[in-house]
N, C-alpha and C. Protein backbone atom coordinates (compact mmCIF):
# COMPACT_ATOMS: atom_id res chain seq x y z
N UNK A 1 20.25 125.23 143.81
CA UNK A 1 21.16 125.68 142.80
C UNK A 1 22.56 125.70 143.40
N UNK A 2 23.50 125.61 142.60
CA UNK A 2 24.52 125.01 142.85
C UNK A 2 25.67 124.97 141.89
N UNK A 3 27.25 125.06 142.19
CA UNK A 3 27.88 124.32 140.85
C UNK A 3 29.11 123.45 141.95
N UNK A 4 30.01 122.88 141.20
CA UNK A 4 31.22 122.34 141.85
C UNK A 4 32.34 122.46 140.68
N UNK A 5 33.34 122.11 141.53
CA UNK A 5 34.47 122.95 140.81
C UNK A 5 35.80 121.61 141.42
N UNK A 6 36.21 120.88 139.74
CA UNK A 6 37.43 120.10 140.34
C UNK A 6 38.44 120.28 139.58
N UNK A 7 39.01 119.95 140.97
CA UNK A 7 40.68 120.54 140.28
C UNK A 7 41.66 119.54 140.56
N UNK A 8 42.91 118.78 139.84
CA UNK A 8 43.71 118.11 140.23
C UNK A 8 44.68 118.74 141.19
N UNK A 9 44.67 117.34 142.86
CA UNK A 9 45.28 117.29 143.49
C UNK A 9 46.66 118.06 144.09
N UNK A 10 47.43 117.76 142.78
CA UNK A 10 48.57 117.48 142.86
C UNK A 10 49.35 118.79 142.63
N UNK A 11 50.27 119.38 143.09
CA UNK A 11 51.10 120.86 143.32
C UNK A 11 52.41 120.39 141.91
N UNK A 12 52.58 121.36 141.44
CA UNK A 12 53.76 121.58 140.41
C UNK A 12 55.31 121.89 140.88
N UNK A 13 55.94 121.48 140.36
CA UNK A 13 57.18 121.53 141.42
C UNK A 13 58.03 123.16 140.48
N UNK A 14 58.32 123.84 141.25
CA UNK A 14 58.78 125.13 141.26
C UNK A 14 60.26 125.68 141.15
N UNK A 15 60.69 125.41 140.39
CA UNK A 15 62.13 125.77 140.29
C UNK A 15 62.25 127.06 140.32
N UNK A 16 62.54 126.90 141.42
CA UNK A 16 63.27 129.02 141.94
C UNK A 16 64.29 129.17 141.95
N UNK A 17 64.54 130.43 141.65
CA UNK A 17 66.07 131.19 141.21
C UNK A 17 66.94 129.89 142.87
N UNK A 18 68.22 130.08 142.09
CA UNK A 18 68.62 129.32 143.36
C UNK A 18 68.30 128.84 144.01
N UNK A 19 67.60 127.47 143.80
CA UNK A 19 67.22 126.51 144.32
C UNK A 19 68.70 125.33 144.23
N UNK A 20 68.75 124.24 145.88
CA UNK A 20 69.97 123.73 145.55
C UNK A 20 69.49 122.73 145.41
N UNK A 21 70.56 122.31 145.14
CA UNK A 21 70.65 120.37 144.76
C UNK A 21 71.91 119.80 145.51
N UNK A 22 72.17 118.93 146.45
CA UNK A 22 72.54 118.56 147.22
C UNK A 22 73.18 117.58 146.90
N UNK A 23 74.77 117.37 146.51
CA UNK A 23 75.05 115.77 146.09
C UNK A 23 75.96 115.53 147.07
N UNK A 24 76.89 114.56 146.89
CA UNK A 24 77.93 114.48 148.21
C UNK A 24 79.31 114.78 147.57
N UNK A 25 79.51 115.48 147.13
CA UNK A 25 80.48 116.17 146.66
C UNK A 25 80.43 117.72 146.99
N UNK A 26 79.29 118.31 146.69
CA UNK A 26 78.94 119.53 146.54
C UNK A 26 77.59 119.97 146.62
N UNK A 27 77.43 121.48 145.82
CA UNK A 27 76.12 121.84 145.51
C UNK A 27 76.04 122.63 144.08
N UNK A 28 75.03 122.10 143.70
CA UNK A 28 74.30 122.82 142.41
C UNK A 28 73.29 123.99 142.38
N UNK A 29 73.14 124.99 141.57
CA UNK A 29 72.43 125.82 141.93
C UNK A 29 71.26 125.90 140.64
N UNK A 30 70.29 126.50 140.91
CA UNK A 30 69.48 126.49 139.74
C UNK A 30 69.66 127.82 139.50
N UNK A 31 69.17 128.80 137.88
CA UNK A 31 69.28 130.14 137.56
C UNK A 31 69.03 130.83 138.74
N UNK A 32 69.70 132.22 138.76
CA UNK A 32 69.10 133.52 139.39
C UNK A 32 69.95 134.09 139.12
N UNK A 33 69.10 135.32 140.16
CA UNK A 33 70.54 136.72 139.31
C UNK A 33 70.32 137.72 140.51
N UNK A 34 71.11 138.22 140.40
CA UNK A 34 71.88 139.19 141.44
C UNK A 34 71.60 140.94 140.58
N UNK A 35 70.32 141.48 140.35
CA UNK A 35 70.67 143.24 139.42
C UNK A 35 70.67 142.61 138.29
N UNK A 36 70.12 141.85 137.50
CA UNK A 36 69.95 140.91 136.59
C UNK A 36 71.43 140.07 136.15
N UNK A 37 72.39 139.92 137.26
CA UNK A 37 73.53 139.23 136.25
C UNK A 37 73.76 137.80 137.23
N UNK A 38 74.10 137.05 136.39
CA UNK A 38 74.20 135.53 137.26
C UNK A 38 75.56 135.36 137.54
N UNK A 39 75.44 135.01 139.10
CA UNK A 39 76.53 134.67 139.37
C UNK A 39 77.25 133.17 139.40
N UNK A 40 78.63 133.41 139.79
CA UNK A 40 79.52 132.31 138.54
C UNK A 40 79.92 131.76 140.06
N UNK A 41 80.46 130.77 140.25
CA UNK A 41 81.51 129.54 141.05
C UNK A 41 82.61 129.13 140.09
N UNK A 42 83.15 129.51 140.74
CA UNK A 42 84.87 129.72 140.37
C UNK A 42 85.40 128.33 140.50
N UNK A 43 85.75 127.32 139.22
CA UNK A 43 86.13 126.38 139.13
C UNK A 43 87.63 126.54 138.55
N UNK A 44 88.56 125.80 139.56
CA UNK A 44 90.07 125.68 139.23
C UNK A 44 90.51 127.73 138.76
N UNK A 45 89.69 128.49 139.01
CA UNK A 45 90.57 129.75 139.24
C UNK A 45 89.52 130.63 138.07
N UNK A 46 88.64 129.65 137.59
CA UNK A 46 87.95 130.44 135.94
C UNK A 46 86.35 130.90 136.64
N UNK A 47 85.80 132.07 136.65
CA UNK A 47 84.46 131.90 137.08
C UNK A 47 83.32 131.35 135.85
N UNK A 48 82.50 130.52 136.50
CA UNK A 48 81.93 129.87 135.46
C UNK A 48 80.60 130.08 136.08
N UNK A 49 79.19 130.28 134.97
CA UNK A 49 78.00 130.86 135.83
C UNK A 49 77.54 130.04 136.45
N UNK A 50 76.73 129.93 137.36
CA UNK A 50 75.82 129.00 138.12
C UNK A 50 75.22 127.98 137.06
N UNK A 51 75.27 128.25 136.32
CA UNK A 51 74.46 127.04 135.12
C UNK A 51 75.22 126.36 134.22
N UNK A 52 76.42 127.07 134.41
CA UNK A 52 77.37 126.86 133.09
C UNK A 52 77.59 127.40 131.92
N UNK A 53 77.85 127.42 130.78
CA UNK A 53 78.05 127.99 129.71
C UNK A 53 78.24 127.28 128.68
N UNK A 54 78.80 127.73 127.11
CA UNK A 54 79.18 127.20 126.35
C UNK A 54 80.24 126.17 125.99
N UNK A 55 81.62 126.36 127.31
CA UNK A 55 82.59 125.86 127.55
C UNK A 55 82.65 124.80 128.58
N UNK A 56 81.78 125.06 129.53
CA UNK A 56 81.74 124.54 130.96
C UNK A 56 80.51 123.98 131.47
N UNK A 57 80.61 122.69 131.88
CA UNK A 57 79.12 122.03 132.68
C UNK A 57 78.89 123.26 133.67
N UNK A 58 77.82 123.06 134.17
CA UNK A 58 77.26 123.31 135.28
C UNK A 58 78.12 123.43 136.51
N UNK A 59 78.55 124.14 137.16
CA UNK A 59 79.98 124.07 138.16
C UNK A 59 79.09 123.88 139.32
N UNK A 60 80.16 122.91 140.49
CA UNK A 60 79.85 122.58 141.46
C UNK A 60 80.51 123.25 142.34
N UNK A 61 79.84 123.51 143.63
CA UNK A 61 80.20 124.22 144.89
C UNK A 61 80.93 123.07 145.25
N UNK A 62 82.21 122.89 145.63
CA UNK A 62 82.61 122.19 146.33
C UNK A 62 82.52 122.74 147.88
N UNK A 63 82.50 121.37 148.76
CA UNK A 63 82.23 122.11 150.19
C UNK A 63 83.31 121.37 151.20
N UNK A 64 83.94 122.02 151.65
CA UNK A 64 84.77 122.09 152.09
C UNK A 64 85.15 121.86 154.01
N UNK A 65 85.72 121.13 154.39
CA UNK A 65 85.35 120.85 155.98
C UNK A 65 85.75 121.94 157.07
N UNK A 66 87.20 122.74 156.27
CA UNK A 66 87.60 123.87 156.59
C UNK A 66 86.78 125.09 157.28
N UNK A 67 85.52 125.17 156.04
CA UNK A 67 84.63 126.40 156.26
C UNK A 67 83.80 126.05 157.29
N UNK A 68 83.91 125.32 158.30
CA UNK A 68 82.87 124.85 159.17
C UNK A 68 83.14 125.54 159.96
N UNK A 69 82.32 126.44 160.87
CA UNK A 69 82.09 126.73 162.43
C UNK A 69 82.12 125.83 163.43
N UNK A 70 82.99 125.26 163.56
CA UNK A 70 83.52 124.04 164.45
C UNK A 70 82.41 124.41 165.60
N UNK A 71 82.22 125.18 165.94
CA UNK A 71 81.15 125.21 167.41
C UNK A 71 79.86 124.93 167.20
N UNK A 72 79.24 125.03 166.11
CA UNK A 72 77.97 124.85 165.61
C UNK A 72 77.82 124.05 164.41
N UNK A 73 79.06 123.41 164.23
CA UNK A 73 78.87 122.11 163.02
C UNK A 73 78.14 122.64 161.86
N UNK A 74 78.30 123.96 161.26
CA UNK A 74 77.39 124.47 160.10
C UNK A 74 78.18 125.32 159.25
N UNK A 75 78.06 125.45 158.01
CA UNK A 75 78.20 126.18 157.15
C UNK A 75 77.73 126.84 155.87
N UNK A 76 77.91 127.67 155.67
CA UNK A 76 76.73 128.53 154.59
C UNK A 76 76.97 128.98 152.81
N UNK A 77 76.51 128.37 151.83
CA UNK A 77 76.88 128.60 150.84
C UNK A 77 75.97 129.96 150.59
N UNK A 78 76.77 131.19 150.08
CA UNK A 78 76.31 132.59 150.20
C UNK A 78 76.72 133.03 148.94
N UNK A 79 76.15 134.61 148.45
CA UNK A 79 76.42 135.11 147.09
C UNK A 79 77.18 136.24 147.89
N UNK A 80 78.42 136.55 146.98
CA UNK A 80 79.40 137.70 147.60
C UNK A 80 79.08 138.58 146.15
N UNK A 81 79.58 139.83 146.77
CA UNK A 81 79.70 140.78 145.79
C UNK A 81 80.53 141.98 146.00
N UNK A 82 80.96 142.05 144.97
CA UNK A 82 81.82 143.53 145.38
C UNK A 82 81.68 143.92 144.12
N UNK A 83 80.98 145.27 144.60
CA UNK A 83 80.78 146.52 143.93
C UNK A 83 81.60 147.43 143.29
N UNK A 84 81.14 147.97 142.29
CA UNK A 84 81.94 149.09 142.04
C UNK A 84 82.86 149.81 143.01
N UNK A 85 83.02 151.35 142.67
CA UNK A 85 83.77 151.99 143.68
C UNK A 85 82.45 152.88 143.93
N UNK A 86 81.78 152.94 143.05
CA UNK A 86 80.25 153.79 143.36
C UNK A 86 79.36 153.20 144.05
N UNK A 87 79.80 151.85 144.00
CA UNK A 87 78.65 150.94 144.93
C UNK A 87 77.66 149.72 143.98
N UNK A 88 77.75 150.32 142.76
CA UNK A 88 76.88 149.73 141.89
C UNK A 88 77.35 148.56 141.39
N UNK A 89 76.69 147.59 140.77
CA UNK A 89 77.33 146.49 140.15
C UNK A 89 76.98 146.53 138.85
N UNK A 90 77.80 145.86 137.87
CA UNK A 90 77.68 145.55 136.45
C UNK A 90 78.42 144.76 135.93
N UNK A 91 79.08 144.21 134.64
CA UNK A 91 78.83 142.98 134.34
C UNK A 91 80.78 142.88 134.41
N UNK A 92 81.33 143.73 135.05
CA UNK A 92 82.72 143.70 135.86
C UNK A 92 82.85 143.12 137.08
N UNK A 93 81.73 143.25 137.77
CA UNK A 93 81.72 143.25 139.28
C UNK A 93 81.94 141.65 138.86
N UNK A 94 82.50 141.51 140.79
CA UNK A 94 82.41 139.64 141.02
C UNK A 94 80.99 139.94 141.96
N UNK A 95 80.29 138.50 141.23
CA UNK A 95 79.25 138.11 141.92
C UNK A 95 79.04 136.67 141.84
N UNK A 96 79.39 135.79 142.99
CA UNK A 96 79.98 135.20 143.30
C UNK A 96 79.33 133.91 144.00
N UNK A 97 79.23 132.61 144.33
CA UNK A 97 78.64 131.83 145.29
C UNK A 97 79.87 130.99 145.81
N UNK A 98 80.16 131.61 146.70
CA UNK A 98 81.06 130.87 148.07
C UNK A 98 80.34 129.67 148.83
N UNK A 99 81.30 128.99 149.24
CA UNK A 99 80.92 128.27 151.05
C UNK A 99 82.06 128.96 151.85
N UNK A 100 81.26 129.45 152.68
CA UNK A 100 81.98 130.20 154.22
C UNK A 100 81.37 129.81 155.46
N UNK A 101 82.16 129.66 156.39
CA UNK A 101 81.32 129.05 157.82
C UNK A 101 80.87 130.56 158.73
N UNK A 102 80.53 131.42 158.01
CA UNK A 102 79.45 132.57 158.36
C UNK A 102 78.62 133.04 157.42
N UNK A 103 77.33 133.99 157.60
CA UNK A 103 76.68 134.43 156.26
C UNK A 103 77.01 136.09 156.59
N UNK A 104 78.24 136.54 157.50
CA UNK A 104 78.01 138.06 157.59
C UNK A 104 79.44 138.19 156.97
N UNK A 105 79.40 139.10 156.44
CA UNK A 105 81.23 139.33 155.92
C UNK A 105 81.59 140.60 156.60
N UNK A 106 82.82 140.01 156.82
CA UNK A 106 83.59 141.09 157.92
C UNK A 106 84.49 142.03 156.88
N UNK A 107 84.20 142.40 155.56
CA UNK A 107 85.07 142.95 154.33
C UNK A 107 84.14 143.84 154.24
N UNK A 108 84.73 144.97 154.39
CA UNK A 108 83.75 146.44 153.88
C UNK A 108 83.35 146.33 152.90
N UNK A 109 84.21 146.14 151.64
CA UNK A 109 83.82 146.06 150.16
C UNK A 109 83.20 144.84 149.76
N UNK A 110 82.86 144.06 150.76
CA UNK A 110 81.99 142.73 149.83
C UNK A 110 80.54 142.63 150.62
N UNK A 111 79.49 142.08 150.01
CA UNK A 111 78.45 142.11 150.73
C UNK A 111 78.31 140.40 150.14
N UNK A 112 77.80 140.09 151.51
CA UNK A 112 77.72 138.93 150.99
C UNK A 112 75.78 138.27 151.76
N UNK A 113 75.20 137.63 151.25
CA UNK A 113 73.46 137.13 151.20
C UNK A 113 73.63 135.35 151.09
N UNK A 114 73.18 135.13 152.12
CA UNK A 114 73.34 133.60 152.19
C UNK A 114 71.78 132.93 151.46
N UNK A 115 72.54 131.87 150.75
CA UNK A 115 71.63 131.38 150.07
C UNK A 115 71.03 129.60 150.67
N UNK A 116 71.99 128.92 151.61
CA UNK A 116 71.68 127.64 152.03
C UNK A 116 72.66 127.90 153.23
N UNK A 117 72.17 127.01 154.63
CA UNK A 117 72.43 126.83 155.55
C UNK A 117 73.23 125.04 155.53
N UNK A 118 74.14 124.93 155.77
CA UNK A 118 74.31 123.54 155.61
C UNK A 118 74.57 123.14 157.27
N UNK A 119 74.66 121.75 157.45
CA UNK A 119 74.64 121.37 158.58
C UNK A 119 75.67 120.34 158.43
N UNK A 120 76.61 119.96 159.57
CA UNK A 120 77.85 118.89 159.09
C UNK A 120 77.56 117.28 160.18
N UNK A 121 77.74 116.61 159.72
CA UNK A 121 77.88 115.30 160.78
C UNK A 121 79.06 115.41 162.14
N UNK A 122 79.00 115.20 163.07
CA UNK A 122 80.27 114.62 163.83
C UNK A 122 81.41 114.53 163.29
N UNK A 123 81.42 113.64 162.17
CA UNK A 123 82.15 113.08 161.59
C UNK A 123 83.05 114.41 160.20
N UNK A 124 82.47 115.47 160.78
CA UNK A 124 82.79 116.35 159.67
C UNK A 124 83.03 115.95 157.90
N UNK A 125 80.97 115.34 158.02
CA UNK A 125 80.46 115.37 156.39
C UNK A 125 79.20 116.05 156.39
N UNK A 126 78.82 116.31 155.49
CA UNK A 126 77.90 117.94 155.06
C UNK A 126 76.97 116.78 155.57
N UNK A 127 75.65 117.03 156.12
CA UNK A 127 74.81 116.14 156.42
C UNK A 127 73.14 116.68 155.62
N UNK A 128 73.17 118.08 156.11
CA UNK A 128 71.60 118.70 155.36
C UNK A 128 71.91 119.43 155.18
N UNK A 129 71.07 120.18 153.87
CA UNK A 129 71.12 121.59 153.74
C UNK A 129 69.63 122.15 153.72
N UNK A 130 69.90 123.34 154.09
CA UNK A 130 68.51 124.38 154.49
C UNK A 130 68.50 125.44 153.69
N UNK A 131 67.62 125.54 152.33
CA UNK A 131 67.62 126.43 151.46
C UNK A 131 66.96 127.87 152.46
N UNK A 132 68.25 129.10 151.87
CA UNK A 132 67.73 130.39 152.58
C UNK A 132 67.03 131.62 151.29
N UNK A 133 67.31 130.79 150.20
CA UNK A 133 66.60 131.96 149.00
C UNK A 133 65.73 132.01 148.01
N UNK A 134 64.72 131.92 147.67
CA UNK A 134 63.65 131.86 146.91
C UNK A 134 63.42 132.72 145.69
N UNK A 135 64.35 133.85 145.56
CA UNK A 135 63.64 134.54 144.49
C UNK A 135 65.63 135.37 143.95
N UNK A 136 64.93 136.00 143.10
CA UNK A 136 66.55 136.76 142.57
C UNK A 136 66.07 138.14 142.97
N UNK A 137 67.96 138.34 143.13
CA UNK A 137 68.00 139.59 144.13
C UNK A 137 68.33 140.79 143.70
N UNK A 138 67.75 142.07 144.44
CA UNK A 138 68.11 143.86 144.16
C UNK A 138 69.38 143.56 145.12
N UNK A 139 70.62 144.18 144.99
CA UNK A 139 71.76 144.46 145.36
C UNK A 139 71.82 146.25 145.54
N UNK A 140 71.57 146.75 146.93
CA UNK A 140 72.08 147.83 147.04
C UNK A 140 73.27 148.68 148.04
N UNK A 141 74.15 149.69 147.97
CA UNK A 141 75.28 149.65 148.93
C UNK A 141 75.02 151.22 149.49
N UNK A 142 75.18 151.34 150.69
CA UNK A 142 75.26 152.63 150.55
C UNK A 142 76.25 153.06 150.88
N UNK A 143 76.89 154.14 150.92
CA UNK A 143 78.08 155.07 151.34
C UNK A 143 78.46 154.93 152.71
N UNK A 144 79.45 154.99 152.83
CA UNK A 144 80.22 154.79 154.25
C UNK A 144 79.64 156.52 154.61
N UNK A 145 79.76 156.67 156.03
CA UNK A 145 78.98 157.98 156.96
C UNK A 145 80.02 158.86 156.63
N UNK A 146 79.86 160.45 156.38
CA UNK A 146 81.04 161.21 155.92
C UNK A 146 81.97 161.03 157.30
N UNK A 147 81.84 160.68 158.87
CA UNK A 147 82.78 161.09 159.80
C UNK A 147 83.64 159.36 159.76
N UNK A 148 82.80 158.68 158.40
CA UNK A 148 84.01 157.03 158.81
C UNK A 148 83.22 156.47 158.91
N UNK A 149 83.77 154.92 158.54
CA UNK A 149 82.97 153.95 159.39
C UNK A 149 82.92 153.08 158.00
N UNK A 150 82.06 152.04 158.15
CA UNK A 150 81.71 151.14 156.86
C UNK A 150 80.30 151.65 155.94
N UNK A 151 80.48 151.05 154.50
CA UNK A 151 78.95 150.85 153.92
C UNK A 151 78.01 149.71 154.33
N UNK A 152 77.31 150.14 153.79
CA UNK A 152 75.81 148.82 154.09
C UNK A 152 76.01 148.37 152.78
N UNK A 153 75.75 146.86 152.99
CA UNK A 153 74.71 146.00 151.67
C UNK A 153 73.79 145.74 152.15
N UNK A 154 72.88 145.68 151.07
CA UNK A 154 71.45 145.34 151.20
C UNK A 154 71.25 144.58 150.46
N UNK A 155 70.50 143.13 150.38
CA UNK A 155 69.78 142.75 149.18
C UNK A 155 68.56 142.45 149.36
N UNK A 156 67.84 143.09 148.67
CA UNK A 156 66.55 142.88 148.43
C UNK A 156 65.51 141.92 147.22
């Protein structure tokens, strides 16, 4: 006695929150959200969401040779945020997808969560990128220590 059990091969392809797309211009992002709100890439000065809108294609990360860590030929397209004054975010806050040639921000008030690792040629051109995020994110801040000092971000 006995049974068998078949199943096709083949895996489904998975579009996760921020997943990139890699062209030679830039990068594309697929949905996610940041505390449920999606963040925008700021085209010519307007923030426009990661997907686009009613007005606006799909906005591209432009990437830039500037943001490179000249010592390690790499740079990181990341989600910034700045919080309230309470810490919290809502649909005021900037939440944001930069390229910066770090993923830690040295700005008390911004927290910033890297989402792709990019890598540059010699020749200073984007060569690979290394997706760092899989799912959409909890954003939390806490209070600077009563004797001073900075807050934490967290994203979870």
């Amino acid at each position: 006695m006995g049974f068998a059990v078949a199943a096709s091969g083949g895996g489904g392809n998975f579009q996760h929150p921020f997943k990139t797309t890699f062209t030679s211009d830039g990068m594309l992002f697929a949905a996610g959200v940041v505390n449920g709100l999606m963040p925008v890439i700021k085209v010519n000065g307007t923030p426009v969401p990661i997907i686009g809108d009613s007005k606006h294609a799909q906005p591209l990360l432009k990437l830039d040779s500037k943001a490179i860590d000249r010592a390690t030929l790499q740079s990181w397209a990341c989600i910034e945020v700045t919080p309230n004054a309470d810490g919290s975010l809502d649909a005021k806050s900037l939440i944001e997808i930069v390229h910066r040639d770090s993923p830690f921000s040295n700005v008390a008030t911004v927290g910033r969560q890297p989402v792709a690792l990019i890598l540059w040629t010699a020749a200073l051109k984007p060569g690979r990128v290394f997706p760092q995020l899989w799912f959409n994110l909890r954003y939390y801040r806490t209070n600077p220590p009563a004797g001073g000092g900075a807050p934490k971000h967290f994203f979870l």
